[in-house]
Protein backbone atom coordinates (compact mmCIF):
# COMPACT_ATOMS: atom_id res chain seq x y z
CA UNK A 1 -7.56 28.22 -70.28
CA UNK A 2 -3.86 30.37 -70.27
CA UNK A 3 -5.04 34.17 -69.64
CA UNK A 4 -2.81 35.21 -72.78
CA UNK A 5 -4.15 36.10 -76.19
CA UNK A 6 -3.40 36.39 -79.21
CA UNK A 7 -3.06 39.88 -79.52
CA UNK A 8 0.64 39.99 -78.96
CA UNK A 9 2.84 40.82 -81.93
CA UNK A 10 3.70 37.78 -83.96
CA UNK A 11 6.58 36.29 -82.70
CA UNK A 12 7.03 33.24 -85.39
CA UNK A 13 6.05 33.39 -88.63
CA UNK A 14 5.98 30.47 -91.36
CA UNK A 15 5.38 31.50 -95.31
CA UNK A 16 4.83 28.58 -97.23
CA UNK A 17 7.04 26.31 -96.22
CA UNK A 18 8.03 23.44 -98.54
CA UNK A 19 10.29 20.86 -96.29
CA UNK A 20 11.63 16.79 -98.11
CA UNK A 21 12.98 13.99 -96.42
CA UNK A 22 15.04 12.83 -99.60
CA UNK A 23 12.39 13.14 -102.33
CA UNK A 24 9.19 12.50 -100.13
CA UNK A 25 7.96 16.23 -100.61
CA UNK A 26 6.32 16.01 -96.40
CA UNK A 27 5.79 19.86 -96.11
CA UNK A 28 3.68 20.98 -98.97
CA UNK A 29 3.28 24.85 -98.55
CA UNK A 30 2.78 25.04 -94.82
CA UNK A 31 2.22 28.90 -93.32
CA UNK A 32 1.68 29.65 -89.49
CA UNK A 33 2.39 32.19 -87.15
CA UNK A 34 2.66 32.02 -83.45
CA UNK A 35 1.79 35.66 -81.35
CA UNK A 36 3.55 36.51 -78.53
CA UNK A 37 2.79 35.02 -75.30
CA UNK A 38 -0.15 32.18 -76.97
CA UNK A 39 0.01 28.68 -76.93
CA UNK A 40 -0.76 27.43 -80.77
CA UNK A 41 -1.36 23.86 -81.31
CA UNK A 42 -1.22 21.52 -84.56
CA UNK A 43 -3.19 18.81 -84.94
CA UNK A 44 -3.84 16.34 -87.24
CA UNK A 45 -3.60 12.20 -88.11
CA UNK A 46 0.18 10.73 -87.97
CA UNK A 47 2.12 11.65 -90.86
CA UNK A 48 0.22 15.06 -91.10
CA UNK A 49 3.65 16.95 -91.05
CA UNK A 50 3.14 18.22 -87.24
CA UNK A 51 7.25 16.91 -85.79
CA UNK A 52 8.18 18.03 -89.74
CA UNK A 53 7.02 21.42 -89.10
CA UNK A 54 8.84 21.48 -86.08
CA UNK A 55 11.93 19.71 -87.46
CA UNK A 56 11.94 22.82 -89.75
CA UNK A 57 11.51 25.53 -87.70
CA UNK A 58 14.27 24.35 -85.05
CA UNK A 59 16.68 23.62 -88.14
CA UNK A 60 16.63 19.58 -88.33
CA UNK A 61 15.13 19.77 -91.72
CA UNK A 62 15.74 22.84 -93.35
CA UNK A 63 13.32 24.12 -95.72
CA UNK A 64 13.61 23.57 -99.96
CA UNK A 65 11.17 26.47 -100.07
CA UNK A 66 9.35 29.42 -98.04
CA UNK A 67 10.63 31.51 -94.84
CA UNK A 68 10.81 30.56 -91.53
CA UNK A 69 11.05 34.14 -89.17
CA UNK A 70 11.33 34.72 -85.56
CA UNK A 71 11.26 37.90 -83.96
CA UNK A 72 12.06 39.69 -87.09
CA UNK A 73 14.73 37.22 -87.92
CA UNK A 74 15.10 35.13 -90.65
CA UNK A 75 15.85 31.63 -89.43
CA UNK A 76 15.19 29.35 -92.42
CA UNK A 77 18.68 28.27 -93.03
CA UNK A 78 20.11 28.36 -89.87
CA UNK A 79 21.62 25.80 -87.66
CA UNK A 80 19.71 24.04 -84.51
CA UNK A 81 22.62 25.66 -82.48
CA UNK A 82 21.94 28.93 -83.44
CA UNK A 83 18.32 28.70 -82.95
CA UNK A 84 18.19 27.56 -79.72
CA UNK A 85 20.81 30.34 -78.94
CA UNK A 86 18.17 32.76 -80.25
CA UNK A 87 15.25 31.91 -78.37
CA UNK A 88 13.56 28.76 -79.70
CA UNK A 89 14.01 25.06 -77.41
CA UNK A 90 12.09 21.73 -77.77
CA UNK A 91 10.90 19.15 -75.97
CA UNK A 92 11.34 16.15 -78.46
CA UNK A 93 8.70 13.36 -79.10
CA UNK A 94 10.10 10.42 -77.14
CA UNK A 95 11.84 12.84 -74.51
CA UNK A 96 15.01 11.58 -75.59
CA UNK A 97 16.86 12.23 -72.26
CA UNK A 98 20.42 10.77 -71.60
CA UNK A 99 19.71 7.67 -69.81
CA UNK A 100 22.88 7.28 -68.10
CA UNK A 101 23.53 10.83 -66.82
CA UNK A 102 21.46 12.24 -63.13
CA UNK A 103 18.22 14.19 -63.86
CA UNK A 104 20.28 17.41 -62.64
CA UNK A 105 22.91 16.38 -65.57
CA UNK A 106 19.95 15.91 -67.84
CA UNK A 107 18.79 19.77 -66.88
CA UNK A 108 22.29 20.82 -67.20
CA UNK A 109 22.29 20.00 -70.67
CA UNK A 110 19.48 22.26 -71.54
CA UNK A 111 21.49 25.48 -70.70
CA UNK A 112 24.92 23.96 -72.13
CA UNK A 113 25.13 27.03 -74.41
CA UNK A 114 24.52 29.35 -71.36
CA UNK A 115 27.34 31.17 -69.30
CA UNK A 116 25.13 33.37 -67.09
CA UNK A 117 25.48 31.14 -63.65
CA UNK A 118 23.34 32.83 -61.72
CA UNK A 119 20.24 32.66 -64.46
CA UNK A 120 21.26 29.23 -64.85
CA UNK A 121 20.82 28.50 -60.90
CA UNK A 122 17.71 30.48 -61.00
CA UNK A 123 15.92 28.75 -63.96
CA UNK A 124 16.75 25.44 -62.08
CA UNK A 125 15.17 26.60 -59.27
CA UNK A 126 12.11 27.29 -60.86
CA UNK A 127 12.11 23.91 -63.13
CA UNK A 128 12.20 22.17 -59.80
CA UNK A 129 9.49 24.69 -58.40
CA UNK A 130 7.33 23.52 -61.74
CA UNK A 131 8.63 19.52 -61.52
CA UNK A 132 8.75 19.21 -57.45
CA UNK A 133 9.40 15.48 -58.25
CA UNK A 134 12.68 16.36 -60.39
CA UNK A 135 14.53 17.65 -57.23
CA UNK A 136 13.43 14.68 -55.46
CA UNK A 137 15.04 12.79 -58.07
CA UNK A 138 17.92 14.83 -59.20
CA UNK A 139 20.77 12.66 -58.58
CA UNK A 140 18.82 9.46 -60.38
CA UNK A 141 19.63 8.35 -63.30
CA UNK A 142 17.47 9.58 -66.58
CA UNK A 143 17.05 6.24 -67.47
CA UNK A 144 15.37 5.03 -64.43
CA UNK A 145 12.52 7.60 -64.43
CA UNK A 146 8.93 6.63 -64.90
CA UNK A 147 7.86 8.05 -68.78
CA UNK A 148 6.00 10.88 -66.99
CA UNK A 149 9.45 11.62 -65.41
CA UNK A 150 10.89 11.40 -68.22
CA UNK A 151 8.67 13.72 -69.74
CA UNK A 152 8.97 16.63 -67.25
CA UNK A 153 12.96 15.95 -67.24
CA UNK A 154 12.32 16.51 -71.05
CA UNK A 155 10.12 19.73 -70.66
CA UNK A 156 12.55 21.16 -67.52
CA UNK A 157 15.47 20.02 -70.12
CA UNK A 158 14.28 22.92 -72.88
CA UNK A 159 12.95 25.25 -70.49
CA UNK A 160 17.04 25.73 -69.20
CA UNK A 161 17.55 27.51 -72.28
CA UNK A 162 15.48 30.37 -71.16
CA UNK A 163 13.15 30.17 -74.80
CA UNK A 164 11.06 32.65 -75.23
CA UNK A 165 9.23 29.85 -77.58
CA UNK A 166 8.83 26.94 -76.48
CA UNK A 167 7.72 23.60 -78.77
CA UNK A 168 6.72 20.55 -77.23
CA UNK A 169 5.99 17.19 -79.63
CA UNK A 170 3.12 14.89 -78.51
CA UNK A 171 3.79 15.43 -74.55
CA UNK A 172 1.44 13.18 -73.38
CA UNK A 173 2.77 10.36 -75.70
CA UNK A 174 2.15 7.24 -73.25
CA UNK A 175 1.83 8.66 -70.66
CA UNK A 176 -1.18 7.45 -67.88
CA UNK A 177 -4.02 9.67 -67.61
CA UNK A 178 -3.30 10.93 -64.59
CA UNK A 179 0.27 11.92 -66.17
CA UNK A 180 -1.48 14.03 -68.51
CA UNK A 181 -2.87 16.05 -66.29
CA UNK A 182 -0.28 16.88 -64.14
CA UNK A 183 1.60 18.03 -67.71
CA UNK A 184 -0.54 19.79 -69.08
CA UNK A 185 -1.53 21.91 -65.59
CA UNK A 186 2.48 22.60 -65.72
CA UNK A 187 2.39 24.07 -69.68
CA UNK A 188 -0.48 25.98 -68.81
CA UNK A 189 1.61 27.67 -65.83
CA UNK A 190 4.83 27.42 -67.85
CA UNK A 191 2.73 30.13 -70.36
CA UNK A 192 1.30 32.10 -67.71
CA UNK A 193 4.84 32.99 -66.39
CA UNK A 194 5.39 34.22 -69.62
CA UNK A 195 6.43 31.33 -72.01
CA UNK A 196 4.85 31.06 -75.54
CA UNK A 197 4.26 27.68 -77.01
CA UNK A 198 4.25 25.65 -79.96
CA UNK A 199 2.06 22.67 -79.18
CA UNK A 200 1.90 18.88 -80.99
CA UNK A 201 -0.10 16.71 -79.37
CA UNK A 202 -2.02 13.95 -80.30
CA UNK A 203 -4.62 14.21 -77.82
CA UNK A 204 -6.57 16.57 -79.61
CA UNK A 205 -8.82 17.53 -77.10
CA UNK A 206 -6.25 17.86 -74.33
CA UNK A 207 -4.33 20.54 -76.79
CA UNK A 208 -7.48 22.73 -77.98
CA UNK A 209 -8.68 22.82 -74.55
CA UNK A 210 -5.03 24.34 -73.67
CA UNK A 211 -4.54 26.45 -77.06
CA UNK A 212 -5.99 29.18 -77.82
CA UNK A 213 -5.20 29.05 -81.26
CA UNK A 214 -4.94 26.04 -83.76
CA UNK A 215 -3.96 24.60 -87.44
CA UNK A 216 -5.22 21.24 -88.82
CA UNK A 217 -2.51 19.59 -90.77
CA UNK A 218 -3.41 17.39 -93.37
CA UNK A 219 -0.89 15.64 -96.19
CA UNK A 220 1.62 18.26 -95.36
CA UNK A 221 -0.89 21.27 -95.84
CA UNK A 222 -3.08 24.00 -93.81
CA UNK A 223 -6.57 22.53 -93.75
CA UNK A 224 -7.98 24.32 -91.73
CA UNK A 225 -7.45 27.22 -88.88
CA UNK A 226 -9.11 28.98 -86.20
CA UNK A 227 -9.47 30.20 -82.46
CA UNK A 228 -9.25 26.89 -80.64
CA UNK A 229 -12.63 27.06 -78.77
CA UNK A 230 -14.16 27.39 -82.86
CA UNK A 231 -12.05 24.06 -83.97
CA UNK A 232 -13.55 22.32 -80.55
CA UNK A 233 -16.70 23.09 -81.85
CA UNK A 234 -15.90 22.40 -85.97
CA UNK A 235 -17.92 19.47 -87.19
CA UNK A 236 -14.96 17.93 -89.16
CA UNK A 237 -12.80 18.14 -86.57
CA UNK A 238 -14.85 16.21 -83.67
CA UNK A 239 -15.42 13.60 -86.27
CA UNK A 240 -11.92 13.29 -87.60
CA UNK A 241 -9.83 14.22 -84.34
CA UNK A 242 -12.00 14.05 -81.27
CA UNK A 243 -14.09 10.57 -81.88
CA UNK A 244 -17.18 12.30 -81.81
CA UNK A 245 -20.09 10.91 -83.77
């Protein structure tokens, strides 16, 4: 378990958030809020709304409805640009890297906004000090990686824009075992040097074990939320989300 709490002041805040895809209504009235220096996961079955609500807090999918706020500032209609430039990156489901450009290329791309050098030089050295393998591999094409490669790429990508929150969507996503690990070890260290985190992840056990806070999405809705440890132990959650008879 990450040694943060959630007694930090709230850094993101959700207020019933309504988010469509054309007329599929997929966010029906979602509110959250993220504290300062936690990691918060969201679980729930495919098609729960988890990517949506991240789509709508990084500005993908703007909001029809509700207020998105993040560190006093109202972000609900503003563009991905702009949010990233104020303090929010993402690791996407499916990495998503640029297969034909190096791994160092690939981290590059993460601080593209960015014009402080030094930071820049800085933050790779400590992406490589979190992903040893990545500065093995830096000249190597994305492409080529293995999918857990791929995957810390992806995570090293976002952190190179400095967040102060950071999402990640379903990191473990076919990945081997031993894969998931060796990530989830890293976003556990990536929060104790100070990150917060917005987690989805299918592996519900994997993420409450990590969070310390979570929400259970269900039909595009809040069904349920608690300290993590409490969800671990909820009845309808073991049987729904953790295979537990």
């Amino acid at each position: 378990m990450s040694s943060a709490s959630g007694d930090g002041e709230v850094i993101l805040q959700l207020e019933d958030v309504h988010t469509f895809y054309g007329t599929i209504h997929a966010l029906k009235g979602i509110s959250l809020e993220v504290h300062e220096g936690e990691i918060v996961t969201l679980i729930g079955a495919n098609g729960a709304g988890k990517s949506t609500t991240l789509r709508s807090i990084n500005g993908l999918n703007q909001p029809r409805e509700g207020s998105i706020v993040f560190r006093g500032r109202n972000i609900t209609r503003r563009p991905p640009h702009e949010i990233v430039k104020m303090g929010i990156s993402q690791s996407p489901e499916g990495r998503r890297l640029f297969p034909h450009m190096s791994v160092l290329e690939n981290l590059e791309m993460g601080a593209f906004q960015r014009k402080d050098r030094l930071q820049i030089r800085e933050d790779l050295d400590r992406v490589y000090g979190l992903f040893p393998r990545l500065a093995e591999r830096k000249n190597q094409n994305g492409g080529t990686l293995s999918g857990g490669e791929q995957q810390m790429c992806a995570i090293g990508r976002a952190l190179m824009a400095r967040p102060k929150l950071l999402m990640l969507d379903e990191p473990s996503l076919g990945l081997a075992p031993i894969f998931v690990e060796k990530i989830f070890e890293i976003i556990h260290e990536i929060n104790e040097q100070g990150t917060t985190i917005l987690l989805v992840e299918q592996n519900a056990l994997m993420a409450l074990d990590s969070a310390q806070r979570g929400y259970v999405l269900e039909t595009g809705r809040v069904v349920l939320t608690d300290d993590a440890k409490r969800l671990r132990e909820n009845e309808q959650v073991r049987k729904t989300y953790l295979g537990e008879d």
